[in-house]
N, C-alpha and C. Protein backbone atom coordinates (compact mmCIF):
# COMPACT_ATOMS: atom_id res chain seq x y z
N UNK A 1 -14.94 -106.74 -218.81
CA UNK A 1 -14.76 -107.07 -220.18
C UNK A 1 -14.49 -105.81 -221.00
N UNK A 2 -15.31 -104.72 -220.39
CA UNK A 2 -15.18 -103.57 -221.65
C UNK A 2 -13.08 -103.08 -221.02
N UNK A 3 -12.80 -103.04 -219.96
CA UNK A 3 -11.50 -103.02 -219.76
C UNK A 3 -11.00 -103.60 -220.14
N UNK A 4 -11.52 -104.68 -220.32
CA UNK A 4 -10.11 -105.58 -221.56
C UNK A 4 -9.92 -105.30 -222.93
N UNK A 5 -11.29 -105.25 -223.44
CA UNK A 5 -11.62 -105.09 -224.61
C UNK A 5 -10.71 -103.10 -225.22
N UNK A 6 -10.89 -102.30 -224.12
CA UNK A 6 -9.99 -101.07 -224.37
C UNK A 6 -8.67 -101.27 -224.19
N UNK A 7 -7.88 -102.03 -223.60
CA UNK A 7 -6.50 -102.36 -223.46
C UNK A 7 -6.15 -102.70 -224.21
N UNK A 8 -7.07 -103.52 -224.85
CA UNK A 8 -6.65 -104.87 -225.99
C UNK A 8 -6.44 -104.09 -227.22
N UNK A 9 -7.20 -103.14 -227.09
CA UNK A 9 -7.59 -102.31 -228.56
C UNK A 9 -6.68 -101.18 -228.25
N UNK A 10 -5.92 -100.53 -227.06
CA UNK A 10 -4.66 -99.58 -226.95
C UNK A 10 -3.72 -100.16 -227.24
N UNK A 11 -3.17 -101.63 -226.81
CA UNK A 11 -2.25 -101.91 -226.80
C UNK A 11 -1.98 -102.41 -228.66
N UNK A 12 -3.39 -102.45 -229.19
CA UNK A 12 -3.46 -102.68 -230.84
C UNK A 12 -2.48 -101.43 -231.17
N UNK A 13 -3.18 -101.02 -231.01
CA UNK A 13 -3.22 -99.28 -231.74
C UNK A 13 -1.50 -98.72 -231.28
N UNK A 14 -1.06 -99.01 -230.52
CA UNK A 14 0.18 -98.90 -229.56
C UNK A 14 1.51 -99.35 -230.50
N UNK A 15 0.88 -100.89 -230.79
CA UNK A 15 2.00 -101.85 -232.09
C UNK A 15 1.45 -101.19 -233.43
N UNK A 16 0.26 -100.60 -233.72
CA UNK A 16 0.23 -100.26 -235.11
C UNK A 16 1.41 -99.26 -235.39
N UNK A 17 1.20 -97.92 -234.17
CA UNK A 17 2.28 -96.86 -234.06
C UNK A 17 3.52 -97.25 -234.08
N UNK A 18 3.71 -98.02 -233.38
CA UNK A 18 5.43 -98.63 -233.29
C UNK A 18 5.39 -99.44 -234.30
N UNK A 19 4.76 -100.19 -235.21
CA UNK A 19 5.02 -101.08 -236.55
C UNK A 19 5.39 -99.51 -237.53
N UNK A 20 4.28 -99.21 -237.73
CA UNK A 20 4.25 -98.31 -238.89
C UNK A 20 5.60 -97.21 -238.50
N UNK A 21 6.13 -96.33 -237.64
CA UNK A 21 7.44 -96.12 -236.98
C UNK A 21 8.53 -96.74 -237.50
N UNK A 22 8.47 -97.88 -237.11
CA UNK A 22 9.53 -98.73 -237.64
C UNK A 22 9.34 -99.45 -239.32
N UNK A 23 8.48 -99.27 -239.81
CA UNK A 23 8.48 -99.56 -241.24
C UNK A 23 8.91 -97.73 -241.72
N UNK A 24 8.33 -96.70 -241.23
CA UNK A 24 9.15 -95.61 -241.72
C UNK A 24 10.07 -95.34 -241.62
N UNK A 25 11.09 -95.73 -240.60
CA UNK A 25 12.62 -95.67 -240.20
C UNK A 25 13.19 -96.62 -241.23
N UNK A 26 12.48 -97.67 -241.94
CA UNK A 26 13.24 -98.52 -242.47
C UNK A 26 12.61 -98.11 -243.88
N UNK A 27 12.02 -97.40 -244.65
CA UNK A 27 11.73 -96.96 -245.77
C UNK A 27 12.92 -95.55 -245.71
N UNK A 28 12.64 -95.22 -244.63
CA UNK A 28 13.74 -93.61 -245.00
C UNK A 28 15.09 -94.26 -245.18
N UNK A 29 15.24 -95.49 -244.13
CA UNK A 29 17.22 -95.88 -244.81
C UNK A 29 16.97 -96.54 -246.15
N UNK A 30 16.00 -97.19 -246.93
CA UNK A 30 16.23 -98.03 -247.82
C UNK A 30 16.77 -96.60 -248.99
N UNK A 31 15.57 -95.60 -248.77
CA UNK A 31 15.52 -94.04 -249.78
C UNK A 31 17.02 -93.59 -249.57
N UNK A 32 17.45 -93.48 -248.26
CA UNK A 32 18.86 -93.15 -248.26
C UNK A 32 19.81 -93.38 -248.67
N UNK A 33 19.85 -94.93 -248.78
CA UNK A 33 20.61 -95.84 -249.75
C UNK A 33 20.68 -95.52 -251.18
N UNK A 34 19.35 -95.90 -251.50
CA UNK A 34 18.99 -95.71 -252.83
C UNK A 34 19.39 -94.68 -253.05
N UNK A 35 19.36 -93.12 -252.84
CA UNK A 35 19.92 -91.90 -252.95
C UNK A 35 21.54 -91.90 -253.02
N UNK A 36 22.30 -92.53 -252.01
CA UNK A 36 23.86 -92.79 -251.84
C UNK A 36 24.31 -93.31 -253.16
N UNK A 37 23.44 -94.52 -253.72
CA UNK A 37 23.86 -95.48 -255.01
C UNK A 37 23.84 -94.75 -256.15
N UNK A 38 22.71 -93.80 -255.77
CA UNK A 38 21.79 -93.11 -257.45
C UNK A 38 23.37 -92.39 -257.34
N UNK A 39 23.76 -91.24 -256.71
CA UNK A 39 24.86 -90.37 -256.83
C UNK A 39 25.77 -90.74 -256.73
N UNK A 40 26.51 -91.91 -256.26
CA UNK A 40 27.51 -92.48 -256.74
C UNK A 40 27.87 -92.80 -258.09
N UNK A 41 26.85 -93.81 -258.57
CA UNK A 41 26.65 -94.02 -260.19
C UNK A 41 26.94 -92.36 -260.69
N UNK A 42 25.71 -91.69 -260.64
CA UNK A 42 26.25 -90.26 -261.66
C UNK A 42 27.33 -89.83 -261.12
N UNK A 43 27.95 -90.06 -260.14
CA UNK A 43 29.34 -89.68 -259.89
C UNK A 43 30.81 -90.19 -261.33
N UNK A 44 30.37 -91.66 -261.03
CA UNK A 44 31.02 -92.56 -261.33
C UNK A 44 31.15 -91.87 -263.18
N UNK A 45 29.47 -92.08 -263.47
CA UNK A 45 29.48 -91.71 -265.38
C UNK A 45 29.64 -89.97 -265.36
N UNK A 46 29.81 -89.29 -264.43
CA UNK A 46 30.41 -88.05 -265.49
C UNK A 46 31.66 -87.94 -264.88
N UNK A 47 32.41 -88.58 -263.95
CA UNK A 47 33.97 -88.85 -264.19
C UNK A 47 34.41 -89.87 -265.48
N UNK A 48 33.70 -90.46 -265.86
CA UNK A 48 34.31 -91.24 -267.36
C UNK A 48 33.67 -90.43 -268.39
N UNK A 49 32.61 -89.57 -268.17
CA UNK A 49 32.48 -89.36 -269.45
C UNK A 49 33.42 -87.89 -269.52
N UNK A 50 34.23 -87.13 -268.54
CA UNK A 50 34.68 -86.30 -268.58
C UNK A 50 36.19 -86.76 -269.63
N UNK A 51 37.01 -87.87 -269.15
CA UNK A 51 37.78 -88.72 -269.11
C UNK A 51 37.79 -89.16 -271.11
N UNK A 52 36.52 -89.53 -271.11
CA UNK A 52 36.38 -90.06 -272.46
C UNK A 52 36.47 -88.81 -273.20
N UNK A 53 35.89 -87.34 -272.77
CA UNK A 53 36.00 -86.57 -273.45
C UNK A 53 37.59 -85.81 -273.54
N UNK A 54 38.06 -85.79 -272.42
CA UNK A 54 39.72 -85.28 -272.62
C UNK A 54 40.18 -86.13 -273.69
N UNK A 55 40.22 -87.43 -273.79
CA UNK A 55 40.95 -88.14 -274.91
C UNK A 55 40.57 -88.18 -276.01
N UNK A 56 39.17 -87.64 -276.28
CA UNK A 56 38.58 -87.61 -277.92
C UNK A 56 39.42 -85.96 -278.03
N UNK A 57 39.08 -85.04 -277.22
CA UNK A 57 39.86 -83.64 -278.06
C UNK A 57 41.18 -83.75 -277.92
N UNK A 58 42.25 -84.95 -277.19
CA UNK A 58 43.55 -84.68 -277.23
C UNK A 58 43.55 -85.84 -278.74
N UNK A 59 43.19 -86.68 -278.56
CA UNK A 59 43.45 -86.97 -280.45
C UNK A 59 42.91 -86.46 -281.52
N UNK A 60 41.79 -85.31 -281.41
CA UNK A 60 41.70 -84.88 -282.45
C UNK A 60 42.80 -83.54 -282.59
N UNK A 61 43.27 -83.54 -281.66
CA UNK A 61 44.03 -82.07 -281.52
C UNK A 61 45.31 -82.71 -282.23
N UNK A 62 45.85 -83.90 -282.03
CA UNK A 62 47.09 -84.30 -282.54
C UNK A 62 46.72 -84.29 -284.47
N UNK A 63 45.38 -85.47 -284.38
CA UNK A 63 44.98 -85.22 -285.97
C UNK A 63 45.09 -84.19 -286.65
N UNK A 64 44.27 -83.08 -285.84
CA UNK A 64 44.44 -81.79 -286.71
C UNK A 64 45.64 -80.79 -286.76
N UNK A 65 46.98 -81.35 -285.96
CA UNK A 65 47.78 -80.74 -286.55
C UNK A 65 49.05 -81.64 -287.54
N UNK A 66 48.22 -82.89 -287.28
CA UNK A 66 48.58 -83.77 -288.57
C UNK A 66 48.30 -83.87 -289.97
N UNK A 67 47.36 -83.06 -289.56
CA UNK A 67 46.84 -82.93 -291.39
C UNK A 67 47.66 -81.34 -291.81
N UNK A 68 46.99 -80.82 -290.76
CA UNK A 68 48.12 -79.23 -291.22
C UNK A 68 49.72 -79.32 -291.48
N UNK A 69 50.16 -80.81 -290.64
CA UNK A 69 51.77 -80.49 -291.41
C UNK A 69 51.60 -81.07 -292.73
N UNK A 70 50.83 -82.42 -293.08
CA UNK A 70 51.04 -83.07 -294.15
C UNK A 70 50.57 -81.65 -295.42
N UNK A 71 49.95 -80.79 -295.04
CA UNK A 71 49.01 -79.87 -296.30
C UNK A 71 49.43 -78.70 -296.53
N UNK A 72 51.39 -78.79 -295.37
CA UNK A 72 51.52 -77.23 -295.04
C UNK A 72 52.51 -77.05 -297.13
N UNK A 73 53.01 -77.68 -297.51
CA UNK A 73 53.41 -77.53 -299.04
C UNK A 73 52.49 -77.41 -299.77
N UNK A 74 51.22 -78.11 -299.71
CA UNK A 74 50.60 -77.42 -300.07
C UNK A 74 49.98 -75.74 -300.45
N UNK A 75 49.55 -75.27 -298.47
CA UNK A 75 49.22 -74.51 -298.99
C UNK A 75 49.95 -73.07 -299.28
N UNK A 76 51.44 -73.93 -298.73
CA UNK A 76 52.55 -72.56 -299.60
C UNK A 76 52.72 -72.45 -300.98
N UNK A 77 52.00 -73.48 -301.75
CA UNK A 77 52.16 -73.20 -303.56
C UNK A 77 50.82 -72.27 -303.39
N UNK A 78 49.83 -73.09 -303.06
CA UNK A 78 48.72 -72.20 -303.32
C UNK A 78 48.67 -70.31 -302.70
N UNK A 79 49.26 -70.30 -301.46
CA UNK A 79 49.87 -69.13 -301.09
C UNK A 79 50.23 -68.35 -302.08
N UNK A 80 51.73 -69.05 -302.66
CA UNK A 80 52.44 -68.39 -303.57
C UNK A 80 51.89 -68.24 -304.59
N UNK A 81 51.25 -68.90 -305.46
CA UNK A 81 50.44 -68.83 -306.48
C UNK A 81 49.50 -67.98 -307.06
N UNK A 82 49.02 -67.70 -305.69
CA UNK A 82 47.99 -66.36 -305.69
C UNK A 82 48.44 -65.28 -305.63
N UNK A 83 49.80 -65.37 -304.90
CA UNK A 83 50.01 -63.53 -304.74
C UNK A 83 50.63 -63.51 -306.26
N UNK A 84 51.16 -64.26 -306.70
CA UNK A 84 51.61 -63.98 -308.38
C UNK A 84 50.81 -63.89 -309.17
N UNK A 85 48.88 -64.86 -308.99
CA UNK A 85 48.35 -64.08 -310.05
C UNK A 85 47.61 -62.74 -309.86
N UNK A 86 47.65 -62.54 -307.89
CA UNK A 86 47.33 -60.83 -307.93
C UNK A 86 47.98 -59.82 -308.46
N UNK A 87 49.18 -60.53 -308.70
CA UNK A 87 50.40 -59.28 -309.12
C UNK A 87 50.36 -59.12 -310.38
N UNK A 88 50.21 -60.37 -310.95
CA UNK A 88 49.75 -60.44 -312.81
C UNK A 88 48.31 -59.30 -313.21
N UNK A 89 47.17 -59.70 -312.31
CA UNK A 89 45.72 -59.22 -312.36
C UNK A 89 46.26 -57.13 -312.30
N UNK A 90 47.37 -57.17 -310.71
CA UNK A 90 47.18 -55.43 -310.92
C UNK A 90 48.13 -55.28 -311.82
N UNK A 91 49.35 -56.13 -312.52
CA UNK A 91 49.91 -54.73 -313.59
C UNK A 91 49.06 -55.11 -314.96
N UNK A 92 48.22 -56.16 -315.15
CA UNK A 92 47.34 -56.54 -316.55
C UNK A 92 46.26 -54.63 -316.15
N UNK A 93 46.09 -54.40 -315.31
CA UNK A 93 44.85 -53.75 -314.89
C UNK A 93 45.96 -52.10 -314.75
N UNK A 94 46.58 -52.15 -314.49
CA UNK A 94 47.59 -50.79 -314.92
C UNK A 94 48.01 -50.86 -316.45
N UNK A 95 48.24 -51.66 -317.04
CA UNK A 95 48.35 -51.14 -318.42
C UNK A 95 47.24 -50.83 -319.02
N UNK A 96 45.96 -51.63 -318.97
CA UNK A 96 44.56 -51.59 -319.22
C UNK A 96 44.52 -49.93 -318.91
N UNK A 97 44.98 -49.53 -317.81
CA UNK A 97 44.40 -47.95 -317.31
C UNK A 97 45.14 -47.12 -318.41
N UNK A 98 46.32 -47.55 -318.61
CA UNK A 98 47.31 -46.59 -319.20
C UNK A 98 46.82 -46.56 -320.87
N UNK A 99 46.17 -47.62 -321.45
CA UNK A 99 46.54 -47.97 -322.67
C UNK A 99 44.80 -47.27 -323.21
N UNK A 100 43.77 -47.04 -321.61
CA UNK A 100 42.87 -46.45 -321.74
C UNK A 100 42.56 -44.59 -321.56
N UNK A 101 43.77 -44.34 -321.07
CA UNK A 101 44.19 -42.95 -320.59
C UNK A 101 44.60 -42.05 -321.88
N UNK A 102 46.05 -42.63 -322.57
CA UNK A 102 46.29 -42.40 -323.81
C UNK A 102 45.20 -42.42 -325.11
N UNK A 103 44.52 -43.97 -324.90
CA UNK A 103 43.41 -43.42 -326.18
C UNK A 103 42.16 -42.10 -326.07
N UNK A 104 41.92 -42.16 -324.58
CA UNK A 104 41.16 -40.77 -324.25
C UNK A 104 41.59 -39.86 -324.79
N UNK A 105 43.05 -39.41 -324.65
CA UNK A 105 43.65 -38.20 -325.10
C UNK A 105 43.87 -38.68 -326.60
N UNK A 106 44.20 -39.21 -327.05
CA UNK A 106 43.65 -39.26 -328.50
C UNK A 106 43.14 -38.74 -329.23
N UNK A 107 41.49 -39.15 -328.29
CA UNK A 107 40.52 -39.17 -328.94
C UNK A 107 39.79 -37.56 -328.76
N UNK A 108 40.47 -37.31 -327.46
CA UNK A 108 40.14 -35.82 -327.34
C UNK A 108 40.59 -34.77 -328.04
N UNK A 109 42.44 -35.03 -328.66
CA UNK A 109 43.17 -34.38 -329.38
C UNK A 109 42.23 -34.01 -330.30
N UNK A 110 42.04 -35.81 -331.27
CA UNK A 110 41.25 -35.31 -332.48
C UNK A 110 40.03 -34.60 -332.60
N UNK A 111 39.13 -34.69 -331.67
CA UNK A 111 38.05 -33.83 -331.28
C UNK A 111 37.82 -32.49 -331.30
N UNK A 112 39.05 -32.56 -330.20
CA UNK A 112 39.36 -30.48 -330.08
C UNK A 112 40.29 -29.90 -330.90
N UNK A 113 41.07 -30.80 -331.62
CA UNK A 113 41.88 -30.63 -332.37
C UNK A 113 43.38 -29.47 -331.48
N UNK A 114 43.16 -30.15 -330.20
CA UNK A 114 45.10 -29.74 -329.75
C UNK A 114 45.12 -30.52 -328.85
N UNK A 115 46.44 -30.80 -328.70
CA UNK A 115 46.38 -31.91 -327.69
C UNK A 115 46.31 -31.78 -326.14
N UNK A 116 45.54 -32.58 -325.32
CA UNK A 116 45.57 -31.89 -324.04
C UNK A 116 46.73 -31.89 -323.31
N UNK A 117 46.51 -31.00 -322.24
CA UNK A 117 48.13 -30.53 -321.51
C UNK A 117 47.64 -31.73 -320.14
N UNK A 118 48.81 -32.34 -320.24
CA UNK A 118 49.49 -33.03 -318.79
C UNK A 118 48.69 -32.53 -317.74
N UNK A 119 48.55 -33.06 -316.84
CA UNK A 119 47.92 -32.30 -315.16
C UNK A 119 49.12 -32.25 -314.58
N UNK A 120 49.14 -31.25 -313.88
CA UNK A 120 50.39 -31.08 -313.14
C UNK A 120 50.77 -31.98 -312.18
N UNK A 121 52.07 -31.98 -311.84
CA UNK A 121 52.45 -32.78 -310.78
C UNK A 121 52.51 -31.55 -309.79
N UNK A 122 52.01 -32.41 -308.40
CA UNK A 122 52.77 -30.96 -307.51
C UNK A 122 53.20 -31.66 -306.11
């Protein structure tokens, strides 16, 4: 009896090893799978989201040089506009110098009573 009773209980222990074996062979393919699917999917969404992103910067790239032709008259007045009132601002600001140069000497004439001499050119 005790020989049966140890056989009975090896040959247990025998199918536990070979069950549990074979439930791990079949947990590692289910993980494998599951792993194959998971990276396919992120395969799948950053090829579209690469995709979605080429076509958002190729239409904004067309937009933005759609607005630059519609604004390009624009900003050639405003261009032009400005360099004419810089040009107004430096000769307003050269006579200002000149009309402040002369009253100096003026004012120095009458002061020292002769008038000052020119600086040389050289």
């Amino acid at each position: 009896m005790k020989v049966t009773f140890l056989t009975a209980a090896a040959a247990a222990a025998l199918a536990l090893v070979v069950g549990a074996q074979a439930q791990s062979q079949q947990t590692s393919d289910t993980t494998a799978v599951i792993k194959n699917d998971a990276k396919t999917a992120g395969h799948a969404v950053a090829n579209s989201a690469t995709t979605v992103g080429h076509t958002v910067a190729e239409k904004s790239r067309h937009a933005g040089h759609a607005v630059a032709e519609e604004t390009r008259s624009a900003r050639d007045t405003i261009r032009d506009d400005s360099k004419k009132v810089g040009h107004a601002i430096a000769d307003s600001a050269r006579s200002v110098g000149h009309s402040v140069k002369e009253g100096a000497g003026k004012v120095k004439a009458a002061v020292s009573g002769k008038p000052s001499e020119p600086a040389p050119k050289s």
